[in-house]
Protein backbone atom coordinates (compact mmCIF):
# COMPACT_ATOMS: atom_id res chain seq x y z
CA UNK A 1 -17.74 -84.70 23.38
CA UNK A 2 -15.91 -84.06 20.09
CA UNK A 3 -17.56 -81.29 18.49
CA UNK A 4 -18.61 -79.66 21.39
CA UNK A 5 -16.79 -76.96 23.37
CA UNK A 6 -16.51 -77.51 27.17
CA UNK A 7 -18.42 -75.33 28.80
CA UNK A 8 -15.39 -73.88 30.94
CA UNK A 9 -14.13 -72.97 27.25
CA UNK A 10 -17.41 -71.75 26.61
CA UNK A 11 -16.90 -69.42 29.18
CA UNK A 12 -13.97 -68.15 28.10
CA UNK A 13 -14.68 -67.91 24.76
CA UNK A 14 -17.65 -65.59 25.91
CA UNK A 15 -14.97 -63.34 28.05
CA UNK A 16 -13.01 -63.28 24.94
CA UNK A 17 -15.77 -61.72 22.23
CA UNK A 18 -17.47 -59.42 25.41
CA UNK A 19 -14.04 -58.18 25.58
CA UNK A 20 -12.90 -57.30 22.16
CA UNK A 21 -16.56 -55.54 22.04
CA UNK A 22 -15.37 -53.50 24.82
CA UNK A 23 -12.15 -53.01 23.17
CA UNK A 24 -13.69 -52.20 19.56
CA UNK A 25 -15.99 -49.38 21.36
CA UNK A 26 -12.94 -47.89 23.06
CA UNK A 27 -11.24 -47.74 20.17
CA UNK A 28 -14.26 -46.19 17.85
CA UNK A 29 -14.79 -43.64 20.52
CA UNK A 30 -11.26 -42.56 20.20
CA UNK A 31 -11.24 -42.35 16.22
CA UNK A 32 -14.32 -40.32 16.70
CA UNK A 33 -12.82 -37.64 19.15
CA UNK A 34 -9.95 -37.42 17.08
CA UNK A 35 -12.13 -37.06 14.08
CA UNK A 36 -13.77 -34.69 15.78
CA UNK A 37 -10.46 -32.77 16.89
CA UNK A 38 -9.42 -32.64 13.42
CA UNK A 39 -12.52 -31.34 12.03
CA UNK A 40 -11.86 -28.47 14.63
CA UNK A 41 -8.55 -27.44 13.49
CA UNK A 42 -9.57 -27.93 10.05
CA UNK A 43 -12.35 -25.44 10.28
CA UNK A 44 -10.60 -23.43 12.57
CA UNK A 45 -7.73 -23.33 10.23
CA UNK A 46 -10.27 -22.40 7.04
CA UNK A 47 -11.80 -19.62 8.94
CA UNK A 48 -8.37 -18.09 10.06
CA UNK A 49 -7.58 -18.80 6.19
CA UNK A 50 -10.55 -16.68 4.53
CA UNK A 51 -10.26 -13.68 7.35
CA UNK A 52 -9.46 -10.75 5.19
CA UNK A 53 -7.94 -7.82 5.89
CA UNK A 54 -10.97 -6.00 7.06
CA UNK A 55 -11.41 -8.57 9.90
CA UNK A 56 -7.26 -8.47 10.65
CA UNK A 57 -8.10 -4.46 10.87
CA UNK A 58 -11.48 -4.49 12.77
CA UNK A 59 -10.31 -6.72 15.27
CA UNK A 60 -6.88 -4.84 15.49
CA UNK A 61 -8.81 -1.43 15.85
CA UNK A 62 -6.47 0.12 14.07
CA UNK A 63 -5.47 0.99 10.02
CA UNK A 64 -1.97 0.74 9.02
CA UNK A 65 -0.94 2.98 6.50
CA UNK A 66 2.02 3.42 4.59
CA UNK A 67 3.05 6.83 4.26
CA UNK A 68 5.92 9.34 2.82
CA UNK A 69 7.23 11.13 6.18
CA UNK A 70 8.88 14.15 3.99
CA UNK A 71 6.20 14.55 1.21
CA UNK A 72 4.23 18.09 1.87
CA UNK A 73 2.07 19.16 1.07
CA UNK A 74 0.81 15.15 0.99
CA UNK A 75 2.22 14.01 4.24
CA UNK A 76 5.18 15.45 6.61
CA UNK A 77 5.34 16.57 10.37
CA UNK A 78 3.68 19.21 12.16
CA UNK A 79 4.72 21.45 14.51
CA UNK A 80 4.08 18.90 17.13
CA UNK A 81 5.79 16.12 15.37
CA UNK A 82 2.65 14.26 14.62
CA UNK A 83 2.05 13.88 10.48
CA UNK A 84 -0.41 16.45 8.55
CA UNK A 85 -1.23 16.83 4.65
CA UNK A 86 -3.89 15.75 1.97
CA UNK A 87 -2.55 11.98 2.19
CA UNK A 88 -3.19 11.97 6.34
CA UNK A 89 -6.70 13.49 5.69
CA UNK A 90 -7.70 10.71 3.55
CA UNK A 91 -6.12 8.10 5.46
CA UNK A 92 -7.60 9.08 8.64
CA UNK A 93 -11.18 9.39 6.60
CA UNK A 94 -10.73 5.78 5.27
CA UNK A 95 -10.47 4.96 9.14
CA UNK A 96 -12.79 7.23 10.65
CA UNK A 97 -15.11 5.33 8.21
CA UNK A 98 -13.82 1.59 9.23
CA UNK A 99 -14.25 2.67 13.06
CA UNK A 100 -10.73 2.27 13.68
CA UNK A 101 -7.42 3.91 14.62
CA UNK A 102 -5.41 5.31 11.98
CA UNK A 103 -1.49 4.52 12.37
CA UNK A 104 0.34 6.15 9.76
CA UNK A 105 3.88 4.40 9.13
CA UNK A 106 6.59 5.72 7.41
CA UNK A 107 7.92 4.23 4.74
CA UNK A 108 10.02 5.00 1.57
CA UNK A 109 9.52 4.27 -2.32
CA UNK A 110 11.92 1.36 -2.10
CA UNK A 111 10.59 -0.54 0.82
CA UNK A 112 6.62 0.73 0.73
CA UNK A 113 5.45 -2.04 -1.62
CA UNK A 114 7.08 -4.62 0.58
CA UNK A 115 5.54 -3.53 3.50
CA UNK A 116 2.10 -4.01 1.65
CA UNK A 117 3.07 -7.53 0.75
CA UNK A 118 4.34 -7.89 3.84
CA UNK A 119 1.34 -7.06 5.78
CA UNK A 120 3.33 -4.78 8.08
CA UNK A 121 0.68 -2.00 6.42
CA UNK A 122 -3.23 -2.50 5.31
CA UNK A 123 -2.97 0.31 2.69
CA UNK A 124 -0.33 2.97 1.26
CA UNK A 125 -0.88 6.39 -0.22
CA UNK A 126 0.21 8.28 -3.06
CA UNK A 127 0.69 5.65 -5.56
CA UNK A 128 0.92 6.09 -9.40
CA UNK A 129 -1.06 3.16 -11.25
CA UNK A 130 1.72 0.99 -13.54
CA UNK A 131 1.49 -2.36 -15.19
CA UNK A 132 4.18 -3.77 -13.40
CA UNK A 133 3.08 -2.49 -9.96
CA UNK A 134 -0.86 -3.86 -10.99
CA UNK A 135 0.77 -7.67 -10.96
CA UNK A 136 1.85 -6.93 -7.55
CA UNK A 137 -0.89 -5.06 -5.67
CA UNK A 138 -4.04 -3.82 -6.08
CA UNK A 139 -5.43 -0.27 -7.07
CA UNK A 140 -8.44 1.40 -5.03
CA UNK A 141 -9.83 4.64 -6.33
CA UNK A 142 -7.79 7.63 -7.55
CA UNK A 143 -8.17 10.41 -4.96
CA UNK A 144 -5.43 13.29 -6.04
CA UNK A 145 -4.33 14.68 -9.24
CA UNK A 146 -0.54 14.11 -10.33
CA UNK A 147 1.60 14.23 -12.98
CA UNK A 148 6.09 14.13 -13.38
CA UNK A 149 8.09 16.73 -14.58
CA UNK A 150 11.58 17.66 -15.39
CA UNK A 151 12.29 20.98 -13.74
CA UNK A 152 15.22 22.74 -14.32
CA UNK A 153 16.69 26.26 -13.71
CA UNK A 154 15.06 29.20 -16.42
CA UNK A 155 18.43 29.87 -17.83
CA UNK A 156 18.75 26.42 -19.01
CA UNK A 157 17.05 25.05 -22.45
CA UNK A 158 14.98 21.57 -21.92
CA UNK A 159 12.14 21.31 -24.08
CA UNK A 160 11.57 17.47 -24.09
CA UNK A 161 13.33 14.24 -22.96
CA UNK A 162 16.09 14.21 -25.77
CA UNK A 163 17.29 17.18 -24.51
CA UNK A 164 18.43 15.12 -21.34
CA UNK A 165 21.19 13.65 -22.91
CA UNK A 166 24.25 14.32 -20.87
CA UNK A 167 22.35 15.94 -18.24
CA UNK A 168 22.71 15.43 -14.43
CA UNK A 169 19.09 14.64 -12.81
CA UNK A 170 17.89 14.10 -9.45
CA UNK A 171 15.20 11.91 -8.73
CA UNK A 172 13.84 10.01 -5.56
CA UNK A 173 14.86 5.89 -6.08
CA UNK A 174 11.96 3.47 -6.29
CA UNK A 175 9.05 5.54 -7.00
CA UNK A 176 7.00 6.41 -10.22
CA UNK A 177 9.53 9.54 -11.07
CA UNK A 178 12.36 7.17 -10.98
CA UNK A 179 10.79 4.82 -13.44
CA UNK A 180 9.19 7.39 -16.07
CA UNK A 181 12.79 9.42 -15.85
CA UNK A 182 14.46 5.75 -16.62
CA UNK A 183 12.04 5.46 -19.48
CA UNK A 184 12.71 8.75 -21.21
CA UNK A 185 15.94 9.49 -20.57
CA UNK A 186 18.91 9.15 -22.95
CA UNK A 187 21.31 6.35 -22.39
CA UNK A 188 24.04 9.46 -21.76
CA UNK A 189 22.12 10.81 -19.03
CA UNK A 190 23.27 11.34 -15.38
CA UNK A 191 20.36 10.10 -13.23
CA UNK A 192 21.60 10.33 -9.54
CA UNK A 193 18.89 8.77 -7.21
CA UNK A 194 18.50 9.68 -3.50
CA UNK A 195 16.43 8.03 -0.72
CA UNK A 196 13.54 10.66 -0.02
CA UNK A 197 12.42 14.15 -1.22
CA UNK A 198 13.97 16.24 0.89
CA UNK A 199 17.62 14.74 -0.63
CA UNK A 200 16.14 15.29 -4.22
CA UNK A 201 15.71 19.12 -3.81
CA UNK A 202 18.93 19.48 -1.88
CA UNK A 203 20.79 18.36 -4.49
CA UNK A 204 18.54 20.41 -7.36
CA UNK A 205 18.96 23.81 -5.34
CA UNK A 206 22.85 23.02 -4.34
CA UNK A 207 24.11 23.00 -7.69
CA UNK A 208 24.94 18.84 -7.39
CA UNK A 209 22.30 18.47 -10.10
CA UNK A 210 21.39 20.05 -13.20
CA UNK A 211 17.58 18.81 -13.10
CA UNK A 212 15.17 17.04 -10.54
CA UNK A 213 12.42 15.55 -11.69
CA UNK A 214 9.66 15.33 -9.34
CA UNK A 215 6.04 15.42 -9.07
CA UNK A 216 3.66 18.96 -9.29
CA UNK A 217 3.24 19.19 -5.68
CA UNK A 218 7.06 18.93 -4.51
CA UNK A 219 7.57 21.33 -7.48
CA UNK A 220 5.56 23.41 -6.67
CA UNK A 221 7.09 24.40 -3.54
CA UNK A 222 10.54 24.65 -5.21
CA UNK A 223 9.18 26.96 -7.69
CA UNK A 224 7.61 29.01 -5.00
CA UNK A 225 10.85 28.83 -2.85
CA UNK A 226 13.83 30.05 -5.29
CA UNK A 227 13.66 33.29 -6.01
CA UNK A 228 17.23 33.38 -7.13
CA UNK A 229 17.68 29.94 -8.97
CA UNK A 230 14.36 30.81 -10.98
CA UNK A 231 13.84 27.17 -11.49
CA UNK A 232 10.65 26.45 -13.90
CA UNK A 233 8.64 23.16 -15.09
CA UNK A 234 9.90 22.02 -18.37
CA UNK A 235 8.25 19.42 -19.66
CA UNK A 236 5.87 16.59 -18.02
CA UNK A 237 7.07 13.16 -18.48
CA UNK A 238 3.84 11.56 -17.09
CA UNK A 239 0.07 12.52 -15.94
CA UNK A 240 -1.11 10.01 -13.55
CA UNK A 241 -3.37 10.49 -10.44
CA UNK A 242 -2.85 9.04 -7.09
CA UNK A 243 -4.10 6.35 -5.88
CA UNK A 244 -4.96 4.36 -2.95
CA UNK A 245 -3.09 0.76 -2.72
CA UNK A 246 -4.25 -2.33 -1.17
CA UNK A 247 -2.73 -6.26 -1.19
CA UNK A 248 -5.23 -8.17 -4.58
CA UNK A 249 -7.88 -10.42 -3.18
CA UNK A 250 -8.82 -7.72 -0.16
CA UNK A 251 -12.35 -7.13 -2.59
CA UNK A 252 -14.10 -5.98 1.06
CA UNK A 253 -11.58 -3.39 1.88
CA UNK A 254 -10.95 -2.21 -1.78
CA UNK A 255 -14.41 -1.56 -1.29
CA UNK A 256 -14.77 0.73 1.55
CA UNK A 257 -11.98 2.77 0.60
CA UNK A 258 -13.87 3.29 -2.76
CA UNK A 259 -16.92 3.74 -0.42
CA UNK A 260 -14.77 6.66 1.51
CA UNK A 261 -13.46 8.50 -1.37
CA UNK A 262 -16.46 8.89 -3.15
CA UNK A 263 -18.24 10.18 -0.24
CA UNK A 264 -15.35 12.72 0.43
CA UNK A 265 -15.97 13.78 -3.29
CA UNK A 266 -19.60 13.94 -2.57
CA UNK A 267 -19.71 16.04 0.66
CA UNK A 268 -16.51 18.09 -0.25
CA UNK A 269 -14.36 17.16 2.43
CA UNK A 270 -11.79 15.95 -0.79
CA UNK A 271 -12.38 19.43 -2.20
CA UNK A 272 -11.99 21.04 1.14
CA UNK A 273 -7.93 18.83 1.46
CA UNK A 274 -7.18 20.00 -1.89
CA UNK A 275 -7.67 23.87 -1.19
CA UNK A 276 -6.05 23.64 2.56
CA UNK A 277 -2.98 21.82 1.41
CA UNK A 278 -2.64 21.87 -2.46
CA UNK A 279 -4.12 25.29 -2.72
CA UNK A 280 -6.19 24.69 -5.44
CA UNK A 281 -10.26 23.42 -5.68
CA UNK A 282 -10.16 19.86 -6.90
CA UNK A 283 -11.30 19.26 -10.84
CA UNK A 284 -12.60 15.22 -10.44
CA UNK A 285 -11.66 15.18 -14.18
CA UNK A 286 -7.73 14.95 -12.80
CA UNK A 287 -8.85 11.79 -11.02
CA UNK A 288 -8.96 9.62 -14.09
CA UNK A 289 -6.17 7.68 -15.14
């Protein structure tokens, strides 16, 4: 018998291997659903990873859009507290054309650029093209004319940024005025920065500044307003159109809002903003940087 198994160990030894098949196809079955699980969540994971923001907005149904609440003739309330200007026509244009809702939110020049980072807005309004804003965000098409200037009561002499020096000069903190204004200004100069527009001519008209530097549409106004304080435009510090402004990598929505604009240009609805609320037809040659 030596040699040979007994065939009651025979029998077991069968029971043995039929059981760690069993136990072998368990256990591949397992590593396969959980192979299978994890290719799930991986692809699951990748397609929540490459939605952009026009999927985000579509399936929202609605187009967050940073905006200045006190900027007219661009953007500030209406009689019935809801926001009107040239900025709300485009914006509600860019999501008239998406097939969404248009949610303007108001933000200010310090905290707007964060909010596009943040995604706590798809796309902001109103903003001058800069190197150092380019490494940050993205820049759709130009879709209003702008430039800075100094402006300053007639009485007083300012013919260009050296005659700043010792000056006292509103300007509204974070946005393009504040930065070309840093840029130009003598070291002596008094630059006082406030939190919107509204504080920025306040200050002009009240006496607490000498200067304000803002754009040509707030300007405007002021010019129109004061009669008595006869303030005039003294020099420009910087042309620069406004733009639209979008997080980088967002190539499908940096195309539609292209898309819009140019077909506002096209069918004169752009024209159309610029004479309601800038009072003046649109020249497309003030469009390009």
């Amino acid at each position: 018998m030596r040699g040979k198994a007994a065939p009651c160990c025979r029998a077991y030894q069968t029971k043995i291997t039929k059981g760690n098949k069993m136990t072998n196809l368990s256990n591949l079955k397992s590593a396969f659903t959980a192979v299978l699980m994890l290719s799930g969540a991986v692809l699951g994971f990748a397609s929540a990873a490459n939605a952009d923001a026009i999927d985000e907005i579509t399936k929202a149904g609605v187009l967050n859009v940073g905006v200045f609440a006190d900027f007219p003739p661009f953007s500030s309330a209406s009689a019935d507290m809801s926001l009107k200007g040239y900025d709300i026509d485009v914006a509600q244009y860019v999501a008239d054309s998406l097939k969404v809702k248009l949610v303007p939110v108001p933000v200010t020049g310090q905290n707007r650029i964060p909010y596009l980072t943040e995604k706590r807005v798809d796309m902001l309004v109103s903003v001058g093209y800069s190197k150092e804003r380019a490494e940050v965000i993205d820049f759709a098409a130009a879709y209003a004319p702008y430039y800075i200037a100094v402006i300053g009561p007639a009485a007083m002499e300012v013919k260009g940024k050296e005659d700043l020096a010792g000056k006292s000069i509103a300007v509204n903190r974070g946005t393009l005025e504040d930065t070309s204004l840093t840029e130009a200004a003598p070291k002596d100069a008094d630059i006082k920065r406030f939190d919107n527009y509204n504080s920025v001519i306040q200050a002009f008209i009240s006496g607490q500044t000498e200067l304000m530097v803002v754009g040509n549409d707030v300007g405007a106004q002021v010019l129109a307003r004061q009669e008595a304080l006869k303030p005039e435009q003294k020099f420009q510090l910087l042309t620069s159109p406004s733009h639209l402004a979008l997080n980088k990598g967002e190539d499908r929505l940096k195309a539609a809002i292209n898309d819009a604009v140019a077909k506002m240009l096209a069918d004169g609805t752009l024209n159309a903003s610029s004479e309601a609320w800038l009072k003046v037809p649109l020249n497309p040659e003030n469009l390009k940087d």
